[in-house]
N, C-alpha and C. Protein backbone atom coordinates (compact mmCIF):
# COMPACT_ATOMS: atom_id res chain seq x y z
N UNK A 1 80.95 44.64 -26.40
CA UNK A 1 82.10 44.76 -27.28
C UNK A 1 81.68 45.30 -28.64
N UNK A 2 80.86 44.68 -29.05
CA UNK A 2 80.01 45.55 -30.58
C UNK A 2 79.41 46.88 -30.37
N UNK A 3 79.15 47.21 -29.23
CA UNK A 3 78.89 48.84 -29.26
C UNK A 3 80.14 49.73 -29.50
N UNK A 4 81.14 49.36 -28.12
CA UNK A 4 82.79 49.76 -28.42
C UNK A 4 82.82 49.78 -29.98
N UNK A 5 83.05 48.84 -31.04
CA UNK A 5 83.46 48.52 -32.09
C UNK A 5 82.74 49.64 -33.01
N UNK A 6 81.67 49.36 -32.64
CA UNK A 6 80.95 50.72 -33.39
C UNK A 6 80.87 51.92 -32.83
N UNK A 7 80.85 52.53 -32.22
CA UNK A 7 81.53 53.75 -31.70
C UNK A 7 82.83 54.29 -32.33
N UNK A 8 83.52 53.36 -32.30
CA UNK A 8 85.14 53.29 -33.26
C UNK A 8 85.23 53.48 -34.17
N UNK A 9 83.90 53.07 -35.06
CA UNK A 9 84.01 52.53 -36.69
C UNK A 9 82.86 53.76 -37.07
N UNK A 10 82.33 54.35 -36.48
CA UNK A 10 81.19 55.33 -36.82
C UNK A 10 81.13 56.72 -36.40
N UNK A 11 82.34 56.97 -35.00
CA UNK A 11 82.63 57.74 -34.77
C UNK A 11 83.90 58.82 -34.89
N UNK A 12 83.83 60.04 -36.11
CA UNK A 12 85.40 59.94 -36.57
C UNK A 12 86.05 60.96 -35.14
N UNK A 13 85.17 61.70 -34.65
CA UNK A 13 85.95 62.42 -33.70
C UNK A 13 86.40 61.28 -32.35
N UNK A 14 85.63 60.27 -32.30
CA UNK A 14 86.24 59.16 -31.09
C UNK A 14 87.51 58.68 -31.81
N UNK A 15 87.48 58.25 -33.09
CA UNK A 15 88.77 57.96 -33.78
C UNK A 15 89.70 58.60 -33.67
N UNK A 16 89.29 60.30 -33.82
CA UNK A 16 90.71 61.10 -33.85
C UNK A 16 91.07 60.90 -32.70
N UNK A 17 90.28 61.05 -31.17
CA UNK A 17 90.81 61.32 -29.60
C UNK A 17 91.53 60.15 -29.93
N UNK A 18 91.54 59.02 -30.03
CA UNK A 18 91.96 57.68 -30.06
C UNK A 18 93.60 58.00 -30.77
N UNK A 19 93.29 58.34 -31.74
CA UNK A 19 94.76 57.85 -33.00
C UNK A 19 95.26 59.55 -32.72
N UNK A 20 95.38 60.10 -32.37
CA UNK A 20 96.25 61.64 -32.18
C UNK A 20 97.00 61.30 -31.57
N UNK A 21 97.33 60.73 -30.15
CA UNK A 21 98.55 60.43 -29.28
C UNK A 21 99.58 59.62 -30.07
N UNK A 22 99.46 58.96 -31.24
CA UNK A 22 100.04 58.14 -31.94
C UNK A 22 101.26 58.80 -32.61
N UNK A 23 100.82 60.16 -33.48
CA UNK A 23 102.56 60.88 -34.31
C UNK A 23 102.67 61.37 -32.68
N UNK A 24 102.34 62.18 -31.65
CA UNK A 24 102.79 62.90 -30.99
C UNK A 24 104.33 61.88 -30.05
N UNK A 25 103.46 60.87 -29.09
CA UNK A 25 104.04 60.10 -28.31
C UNK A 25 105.01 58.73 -29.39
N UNK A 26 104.25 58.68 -30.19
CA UNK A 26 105.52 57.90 -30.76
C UNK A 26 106.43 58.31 -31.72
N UNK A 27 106.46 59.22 -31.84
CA UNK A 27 107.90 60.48 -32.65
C UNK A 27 108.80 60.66 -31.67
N UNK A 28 107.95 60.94 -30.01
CA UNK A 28 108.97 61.37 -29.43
C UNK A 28 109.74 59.69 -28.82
N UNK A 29 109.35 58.81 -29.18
CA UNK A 29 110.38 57.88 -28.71
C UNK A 29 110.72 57.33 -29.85
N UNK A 30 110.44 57.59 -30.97
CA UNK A 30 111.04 57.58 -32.00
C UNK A 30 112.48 57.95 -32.36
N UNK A 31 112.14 59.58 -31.95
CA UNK A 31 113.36 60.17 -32.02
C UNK A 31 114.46 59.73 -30.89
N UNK A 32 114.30 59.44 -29.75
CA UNK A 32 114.91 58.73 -28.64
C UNK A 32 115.77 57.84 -29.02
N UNK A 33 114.82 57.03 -29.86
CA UNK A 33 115.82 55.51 -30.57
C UNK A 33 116.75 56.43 -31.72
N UNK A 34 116.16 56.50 -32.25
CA UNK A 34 116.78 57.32 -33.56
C UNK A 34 118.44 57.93 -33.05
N UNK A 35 117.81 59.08 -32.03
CA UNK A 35 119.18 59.64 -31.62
C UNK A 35 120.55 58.60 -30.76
N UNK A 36 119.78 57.72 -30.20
CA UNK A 36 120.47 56.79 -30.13
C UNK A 36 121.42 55.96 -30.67
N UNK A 37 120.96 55.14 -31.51
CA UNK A 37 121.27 55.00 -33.11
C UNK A 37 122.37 55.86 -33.60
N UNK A 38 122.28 57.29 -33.34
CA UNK A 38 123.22 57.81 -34.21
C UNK A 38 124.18 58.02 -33.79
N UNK A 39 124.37 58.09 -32.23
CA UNK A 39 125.07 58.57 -31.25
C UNK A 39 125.79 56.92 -30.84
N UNK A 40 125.23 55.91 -31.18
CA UNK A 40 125.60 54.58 -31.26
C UNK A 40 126.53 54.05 -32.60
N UNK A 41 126.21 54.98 -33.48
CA UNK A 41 126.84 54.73 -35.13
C UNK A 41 126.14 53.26 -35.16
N UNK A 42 125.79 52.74 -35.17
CA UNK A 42 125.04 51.28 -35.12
C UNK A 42 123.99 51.19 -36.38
N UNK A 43 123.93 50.52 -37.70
CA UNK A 43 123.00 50.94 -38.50
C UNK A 43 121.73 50.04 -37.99
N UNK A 44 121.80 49.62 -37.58
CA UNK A 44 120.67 48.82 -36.65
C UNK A 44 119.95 49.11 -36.30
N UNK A 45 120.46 49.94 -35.17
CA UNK A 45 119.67 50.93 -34.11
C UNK A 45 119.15 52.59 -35.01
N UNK A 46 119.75 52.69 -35.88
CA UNK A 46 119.23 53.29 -36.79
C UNK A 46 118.01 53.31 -37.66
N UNK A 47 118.26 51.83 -38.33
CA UNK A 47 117.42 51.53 -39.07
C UNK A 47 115.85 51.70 -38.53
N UNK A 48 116.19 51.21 -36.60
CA UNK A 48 115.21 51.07 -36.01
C UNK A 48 114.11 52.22 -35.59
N UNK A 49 114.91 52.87 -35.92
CA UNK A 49 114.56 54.62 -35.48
C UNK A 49 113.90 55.13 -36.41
N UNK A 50 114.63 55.08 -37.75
CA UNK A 50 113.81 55.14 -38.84
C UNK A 50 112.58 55.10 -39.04
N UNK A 51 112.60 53.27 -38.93
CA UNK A 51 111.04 52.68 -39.00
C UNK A 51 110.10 53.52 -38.35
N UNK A 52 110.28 53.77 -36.65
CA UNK A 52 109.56 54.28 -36.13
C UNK A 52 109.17 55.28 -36.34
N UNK A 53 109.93 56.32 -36.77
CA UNK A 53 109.48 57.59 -36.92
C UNK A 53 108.64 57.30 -38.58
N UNK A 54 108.90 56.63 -39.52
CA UNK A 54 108.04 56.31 -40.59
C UNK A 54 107.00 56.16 -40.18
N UNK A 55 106.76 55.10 -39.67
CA UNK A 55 105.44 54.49 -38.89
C UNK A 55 104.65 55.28 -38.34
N UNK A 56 105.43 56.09 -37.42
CA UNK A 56 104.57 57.15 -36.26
C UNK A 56 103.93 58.57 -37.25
N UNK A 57 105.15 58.75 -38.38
CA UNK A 57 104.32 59.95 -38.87
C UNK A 57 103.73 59.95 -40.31
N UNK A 58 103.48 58.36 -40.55
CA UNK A 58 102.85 58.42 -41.33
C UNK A 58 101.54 57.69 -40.62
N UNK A 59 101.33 57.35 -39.50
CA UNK A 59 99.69 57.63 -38.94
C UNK A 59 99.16 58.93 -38.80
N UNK A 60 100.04 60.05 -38.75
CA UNK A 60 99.19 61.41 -39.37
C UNK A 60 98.31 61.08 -40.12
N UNK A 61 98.43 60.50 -41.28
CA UNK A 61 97.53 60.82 -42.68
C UNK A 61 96.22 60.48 -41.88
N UNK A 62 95.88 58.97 -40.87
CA UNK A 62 94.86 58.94 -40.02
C UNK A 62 94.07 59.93 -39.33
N UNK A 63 94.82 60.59 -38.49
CA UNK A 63 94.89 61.60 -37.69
C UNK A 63 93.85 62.34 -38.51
N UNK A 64 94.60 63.42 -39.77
CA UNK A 64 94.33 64.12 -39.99
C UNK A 64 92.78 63.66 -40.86
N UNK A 65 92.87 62.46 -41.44
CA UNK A 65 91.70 62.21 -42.19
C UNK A 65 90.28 62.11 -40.98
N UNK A 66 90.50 61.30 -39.53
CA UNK A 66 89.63 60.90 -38.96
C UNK A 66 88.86 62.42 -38.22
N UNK A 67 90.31 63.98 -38.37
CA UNK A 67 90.34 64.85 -38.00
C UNK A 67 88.89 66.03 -38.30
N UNK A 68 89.44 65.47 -40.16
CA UNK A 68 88.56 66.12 -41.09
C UNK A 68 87.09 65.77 -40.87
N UNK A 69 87.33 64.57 -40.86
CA UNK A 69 85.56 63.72 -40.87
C UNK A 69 84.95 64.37 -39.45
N UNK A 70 85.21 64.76 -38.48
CA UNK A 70 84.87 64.88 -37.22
C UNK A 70 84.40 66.55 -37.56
N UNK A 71 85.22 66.90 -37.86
CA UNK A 71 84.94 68.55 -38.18
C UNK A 71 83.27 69.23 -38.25
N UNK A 72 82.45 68.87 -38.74
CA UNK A 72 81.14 69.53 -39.47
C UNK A 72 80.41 69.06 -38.08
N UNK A 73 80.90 67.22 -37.73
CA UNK A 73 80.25 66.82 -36.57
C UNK A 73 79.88 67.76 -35.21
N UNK A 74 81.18 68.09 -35.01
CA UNK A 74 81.81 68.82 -33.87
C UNK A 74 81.48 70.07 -33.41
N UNK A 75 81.55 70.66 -34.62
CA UNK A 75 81.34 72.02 -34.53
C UNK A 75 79.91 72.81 -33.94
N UNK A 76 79.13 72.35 -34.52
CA UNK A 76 77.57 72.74 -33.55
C UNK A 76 77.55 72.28 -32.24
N UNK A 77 78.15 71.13 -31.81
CA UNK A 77 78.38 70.94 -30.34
C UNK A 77 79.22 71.68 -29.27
N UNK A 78 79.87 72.62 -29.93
CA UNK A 78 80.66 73.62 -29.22
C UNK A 78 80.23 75.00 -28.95
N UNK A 79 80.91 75.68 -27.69
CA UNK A 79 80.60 76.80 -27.38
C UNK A 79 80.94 78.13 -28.71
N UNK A 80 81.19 79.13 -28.50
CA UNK A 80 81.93 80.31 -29.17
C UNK A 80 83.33 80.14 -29.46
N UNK A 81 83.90 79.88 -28.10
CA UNK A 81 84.95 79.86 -28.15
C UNK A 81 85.75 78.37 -28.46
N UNK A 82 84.93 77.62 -28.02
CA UNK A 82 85.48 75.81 -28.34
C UNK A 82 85.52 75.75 -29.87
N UNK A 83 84.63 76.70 -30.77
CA UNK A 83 84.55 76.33 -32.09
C UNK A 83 85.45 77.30 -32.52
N UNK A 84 85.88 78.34 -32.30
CA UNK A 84 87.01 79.22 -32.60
C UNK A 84 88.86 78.53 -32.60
N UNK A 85 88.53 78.09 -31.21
CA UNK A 85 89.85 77.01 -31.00
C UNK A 85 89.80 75.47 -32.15
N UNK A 86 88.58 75.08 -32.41
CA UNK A 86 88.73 73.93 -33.27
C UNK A 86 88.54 74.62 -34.71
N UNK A 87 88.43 76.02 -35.13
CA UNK A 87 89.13 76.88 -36.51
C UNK A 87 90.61 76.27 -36.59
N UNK A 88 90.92 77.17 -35.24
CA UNK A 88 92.38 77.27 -35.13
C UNK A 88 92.60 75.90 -35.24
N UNK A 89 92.54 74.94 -34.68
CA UNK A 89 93.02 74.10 -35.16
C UNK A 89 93.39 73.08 -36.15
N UNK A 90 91.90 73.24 -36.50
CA UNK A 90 92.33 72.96 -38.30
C UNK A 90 92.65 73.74 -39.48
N UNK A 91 92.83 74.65 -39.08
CA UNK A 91 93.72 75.17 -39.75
C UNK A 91 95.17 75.42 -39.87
N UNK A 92 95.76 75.10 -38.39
CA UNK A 92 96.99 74.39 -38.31
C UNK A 92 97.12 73.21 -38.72
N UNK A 93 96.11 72.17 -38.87
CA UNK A 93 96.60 70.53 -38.92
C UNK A 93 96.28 70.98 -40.55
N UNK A 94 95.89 72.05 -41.14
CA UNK A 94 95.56 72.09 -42.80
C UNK A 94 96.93 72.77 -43.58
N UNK A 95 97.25 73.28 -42.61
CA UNK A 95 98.61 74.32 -42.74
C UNK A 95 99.65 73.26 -42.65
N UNK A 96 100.07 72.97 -41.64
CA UNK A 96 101.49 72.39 -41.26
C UNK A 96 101.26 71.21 -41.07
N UNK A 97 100.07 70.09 -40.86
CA UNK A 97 99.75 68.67 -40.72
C UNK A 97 100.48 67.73 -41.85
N UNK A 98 101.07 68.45 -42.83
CA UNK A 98 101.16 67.61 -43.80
C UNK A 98 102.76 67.41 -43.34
N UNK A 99 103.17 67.96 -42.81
CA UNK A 99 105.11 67.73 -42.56
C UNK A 99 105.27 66.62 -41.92
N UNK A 100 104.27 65.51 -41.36
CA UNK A 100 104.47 64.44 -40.40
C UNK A 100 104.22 63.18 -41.69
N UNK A 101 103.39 63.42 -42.86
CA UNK A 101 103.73 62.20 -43.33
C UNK A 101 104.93 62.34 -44.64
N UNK A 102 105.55 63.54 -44.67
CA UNK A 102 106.52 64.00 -45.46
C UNK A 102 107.62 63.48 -44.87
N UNK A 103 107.74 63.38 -43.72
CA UNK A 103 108.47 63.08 -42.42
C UNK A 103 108.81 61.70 -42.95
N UNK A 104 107.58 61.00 -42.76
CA UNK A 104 107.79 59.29 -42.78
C UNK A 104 108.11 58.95 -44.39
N UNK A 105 107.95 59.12 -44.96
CA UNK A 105 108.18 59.58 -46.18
C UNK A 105 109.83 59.44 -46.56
N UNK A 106 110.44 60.98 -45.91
CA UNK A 106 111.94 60.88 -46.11
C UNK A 106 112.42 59.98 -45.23
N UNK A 107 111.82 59.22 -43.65
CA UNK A 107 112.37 58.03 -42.84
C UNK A 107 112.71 56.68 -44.03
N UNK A 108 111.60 57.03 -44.75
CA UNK A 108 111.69 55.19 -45.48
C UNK A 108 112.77 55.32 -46.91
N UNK A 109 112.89 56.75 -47.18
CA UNK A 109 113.79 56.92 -48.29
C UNK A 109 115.02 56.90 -47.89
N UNK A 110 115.68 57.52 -46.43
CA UNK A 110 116.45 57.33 -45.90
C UNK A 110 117.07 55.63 -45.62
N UNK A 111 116.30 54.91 -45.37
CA UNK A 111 116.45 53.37 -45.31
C UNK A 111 117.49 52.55 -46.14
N UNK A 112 116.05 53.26 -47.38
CA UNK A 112 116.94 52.77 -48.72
C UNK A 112 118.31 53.30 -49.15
N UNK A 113 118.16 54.53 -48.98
CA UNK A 113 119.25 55.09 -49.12
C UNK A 113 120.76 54.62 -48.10
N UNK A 114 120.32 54.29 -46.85
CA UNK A 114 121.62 53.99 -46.43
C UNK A 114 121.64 52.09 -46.13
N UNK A 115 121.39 51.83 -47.40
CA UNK A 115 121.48 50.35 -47.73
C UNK A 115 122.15 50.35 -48.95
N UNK A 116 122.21 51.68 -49.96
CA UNK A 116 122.76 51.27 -50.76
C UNK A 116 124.13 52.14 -50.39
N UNK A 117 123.96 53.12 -49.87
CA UNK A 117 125.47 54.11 -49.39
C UNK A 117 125.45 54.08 -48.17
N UNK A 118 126.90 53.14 -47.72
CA UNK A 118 127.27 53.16 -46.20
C UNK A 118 128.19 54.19 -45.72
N UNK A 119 128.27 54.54 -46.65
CA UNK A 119 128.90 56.10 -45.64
C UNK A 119 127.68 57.60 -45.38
N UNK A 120 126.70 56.90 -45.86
CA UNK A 120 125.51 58.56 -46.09
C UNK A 120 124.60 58.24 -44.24
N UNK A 121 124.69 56.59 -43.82
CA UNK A 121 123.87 56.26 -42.53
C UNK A 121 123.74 57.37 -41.52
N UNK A 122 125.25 57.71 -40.86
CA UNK A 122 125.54 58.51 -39.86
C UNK A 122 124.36 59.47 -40.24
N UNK A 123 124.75 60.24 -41.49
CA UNK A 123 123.87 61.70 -42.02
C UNK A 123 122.52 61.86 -42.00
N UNK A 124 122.74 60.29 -42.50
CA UNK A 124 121.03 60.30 -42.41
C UNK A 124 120.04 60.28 -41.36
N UNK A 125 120.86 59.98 -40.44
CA UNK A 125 120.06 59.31 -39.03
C UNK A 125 120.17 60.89 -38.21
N UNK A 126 121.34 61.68 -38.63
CA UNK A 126 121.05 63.12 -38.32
C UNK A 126 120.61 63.81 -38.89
N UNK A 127 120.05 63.76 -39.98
CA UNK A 127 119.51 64.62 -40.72
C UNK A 127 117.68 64.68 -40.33
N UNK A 128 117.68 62.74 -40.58
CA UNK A 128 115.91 62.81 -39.83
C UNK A 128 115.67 62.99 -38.68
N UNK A 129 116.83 62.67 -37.98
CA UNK A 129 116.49 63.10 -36.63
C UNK A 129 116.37 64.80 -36.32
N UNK A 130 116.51 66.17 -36.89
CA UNK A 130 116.60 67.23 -37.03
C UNK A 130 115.14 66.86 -37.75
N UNK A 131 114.55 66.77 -38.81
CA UNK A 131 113.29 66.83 -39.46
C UNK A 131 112.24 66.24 -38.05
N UNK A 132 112.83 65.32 -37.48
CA UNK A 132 111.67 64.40 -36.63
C UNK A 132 111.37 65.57 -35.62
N UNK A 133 112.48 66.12 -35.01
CA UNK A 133 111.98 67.04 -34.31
C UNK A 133 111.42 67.98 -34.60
N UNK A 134 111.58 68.46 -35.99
CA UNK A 134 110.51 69.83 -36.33
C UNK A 134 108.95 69.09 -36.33
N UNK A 135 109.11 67.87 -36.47
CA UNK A 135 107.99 67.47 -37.02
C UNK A 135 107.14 67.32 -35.84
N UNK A 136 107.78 67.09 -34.22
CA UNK A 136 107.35 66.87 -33.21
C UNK A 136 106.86 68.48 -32.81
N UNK A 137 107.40 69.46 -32.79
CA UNK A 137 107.30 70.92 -32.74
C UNK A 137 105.67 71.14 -33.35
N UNK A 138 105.45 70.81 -34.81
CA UNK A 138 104.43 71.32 -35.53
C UNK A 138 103.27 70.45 -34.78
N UNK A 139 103.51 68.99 -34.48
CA UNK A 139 102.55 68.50 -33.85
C UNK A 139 101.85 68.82 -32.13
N UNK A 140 103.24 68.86 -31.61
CA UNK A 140 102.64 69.65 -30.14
C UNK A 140 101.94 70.82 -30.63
N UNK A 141 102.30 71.62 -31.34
CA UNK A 141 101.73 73.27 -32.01
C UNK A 141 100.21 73.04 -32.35
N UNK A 142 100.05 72.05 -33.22
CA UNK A 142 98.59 71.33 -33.35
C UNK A 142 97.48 70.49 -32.28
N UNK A 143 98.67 70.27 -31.65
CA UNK A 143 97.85 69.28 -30.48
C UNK A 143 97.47 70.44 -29.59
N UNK A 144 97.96 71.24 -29.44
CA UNK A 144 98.02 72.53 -28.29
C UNK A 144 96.82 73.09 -28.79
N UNK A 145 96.21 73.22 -29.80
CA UNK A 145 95.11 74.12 -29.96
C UNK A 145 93.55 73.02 -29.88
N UNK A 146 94.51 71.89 -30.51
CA UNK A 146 93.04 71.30 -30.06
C UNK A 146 92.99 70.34 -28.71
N UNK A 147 93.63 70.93 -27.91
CA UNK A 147 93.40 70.40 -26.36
C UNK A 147 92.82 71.19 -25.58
N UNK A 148 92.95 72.69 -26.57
CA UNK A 148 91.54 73.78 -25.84
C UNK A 148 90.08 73.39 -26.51
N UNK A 149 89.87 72.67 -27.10
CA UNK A 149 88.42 72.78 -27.97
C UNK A 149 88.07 72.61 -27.03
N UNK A 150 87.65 71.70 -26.33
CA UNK A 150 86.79 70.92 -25.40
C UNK A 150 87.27 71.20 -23.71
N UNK A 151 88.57 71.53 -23.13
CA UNK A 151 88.66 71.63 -22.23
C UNK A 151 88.96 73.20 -22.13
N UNK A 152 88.32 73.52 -21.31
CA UNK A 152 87.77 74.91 -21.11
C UNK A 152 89.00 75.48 -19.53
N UNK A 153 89.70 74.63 -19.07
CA UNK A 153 90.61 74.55 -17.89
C UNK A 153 92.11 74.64 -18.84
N UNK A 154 92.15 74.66 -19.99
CA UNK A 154 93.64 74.73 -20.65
C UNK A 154 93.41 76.38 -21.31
N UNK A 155 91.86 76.43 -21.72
CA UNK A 155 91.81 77.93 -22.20
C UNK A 155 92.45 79.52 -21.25
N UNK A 156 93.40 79.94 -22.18
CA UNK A 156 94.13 80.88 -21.37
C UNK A 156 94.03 82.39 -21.97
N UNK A 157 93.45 82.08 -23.06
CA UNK A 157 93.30 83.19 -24.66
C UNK A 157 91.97 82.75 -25.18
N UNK A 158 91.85 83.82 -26.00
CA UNK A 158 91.30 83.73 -26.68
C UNK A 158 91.74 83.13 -28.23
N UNK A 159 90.93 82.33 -29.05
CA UNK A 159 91.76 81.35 -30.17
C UNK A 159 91.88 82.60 -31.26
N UNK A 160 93.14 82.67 -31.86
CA UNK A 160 93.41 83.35 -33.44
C UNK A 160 92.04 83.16 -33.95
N UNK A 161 91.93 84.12 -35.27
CA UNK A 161 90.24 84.30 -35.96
C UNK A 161 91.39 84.06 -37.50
N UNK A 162 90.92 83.28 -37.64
CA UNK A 162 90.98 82.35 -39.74
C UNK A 162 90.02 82.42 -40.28
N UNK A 163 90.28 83.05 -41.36
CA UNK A 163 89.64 83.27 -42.64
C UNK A 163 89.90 81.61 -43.05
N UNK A 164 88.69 80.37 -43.04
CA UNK A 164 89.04 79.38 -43.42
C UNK A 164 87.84 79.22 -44.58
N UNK A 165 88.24 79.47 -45.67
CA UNK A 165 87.18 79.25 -46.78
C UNK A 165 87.01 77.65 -47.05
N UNK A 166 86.02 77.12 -47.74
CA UNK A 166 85.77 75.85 -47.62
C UNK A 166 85.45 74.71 -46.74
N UNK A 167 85.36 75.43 -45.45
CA UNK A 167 85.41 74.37 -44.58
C UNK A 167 83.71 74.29 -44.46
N UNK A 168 83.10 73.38 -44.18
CA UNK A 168 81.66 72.93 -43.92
C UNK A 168 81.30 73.14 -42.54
N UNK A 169 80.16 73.91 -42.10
CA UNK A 169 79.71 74.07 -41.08
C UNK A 169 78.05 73.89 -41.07
């Protein structure tokens, strides 16, 4: 059990495989409840939707931090092309990664907001629910490039070439 634990605690790319399914799979039942909720008029089932999608996309910031740390690791362990696809990919999660905790962000402002205005709930619960899904879009978009790093059976292309200044190799 203390090896597990440390593996966890020392390893940031085991962290990321670990905590990535987290905005992806729980946005999308996020949004499930959510749309529910709205389609229920229920501020309840709303509220509940909310939370979740707060919750779910503000474990991005994880994601992307355990993402970063893994990066310099990673990279000499890869082929030509595995390290081309893990460019591409952080440079999407550097690009567009940030809309998932912006996401959770407007979920929890939304909260407040339809606690103090009961006529804004309905809007709100459609409004994040329209953001949740872009937000699910940018993350499959991200997850998609780095599900080629390593598996060489999803590679169908060759990965986009980024000019990524700053990054450590």
């Amino acid at each position: 059990m203390a090896e597990l634990w440390n593996l966890v605690v020392e390893n940031p790319a085991y962290r990321h495989v670990l905590l990535n399914h987290l905005p992806i799979t729980g946005l999308a039942v996020a949004a499930c409840v959510l749309a529910w909720g709205v389609f229920e008029d229920r501020w309840t089932s709303i509220v509940l939707g909310l939370a979740l999608v707060a919750l779910c996309s503000l474990s991005a910031v994880l994601v992307l931090q355990s993402g970063d740390a893994a990066y310099p690791l990673l990279f000499d362990q890869l082929d030509g092309r595995g390290q081309g696809w893990l460019d591409h990919h952080a440079f999407l999660a550097e690009r567009f990664g940030r809309c998932l905790p912006i996401n959770g962000v407007l979920a929890a402002l939304a909260i407040a907001a339809g606690f103090r205005r009961l006529e804004w709930r309905r809007r709100l619960g459609f409004v994040l629910l329209a953001t949740t899904c872009g937000s699910l879009v940018v993350a499959g978009i991200i997850a998609e490039a780095g599900g080629q790093i390593r598996h060489v059976e999803f590679r169908t292309s060759n990965p986009p070439v980024h000019d990524s200044p700053g990054r450590l190799r």
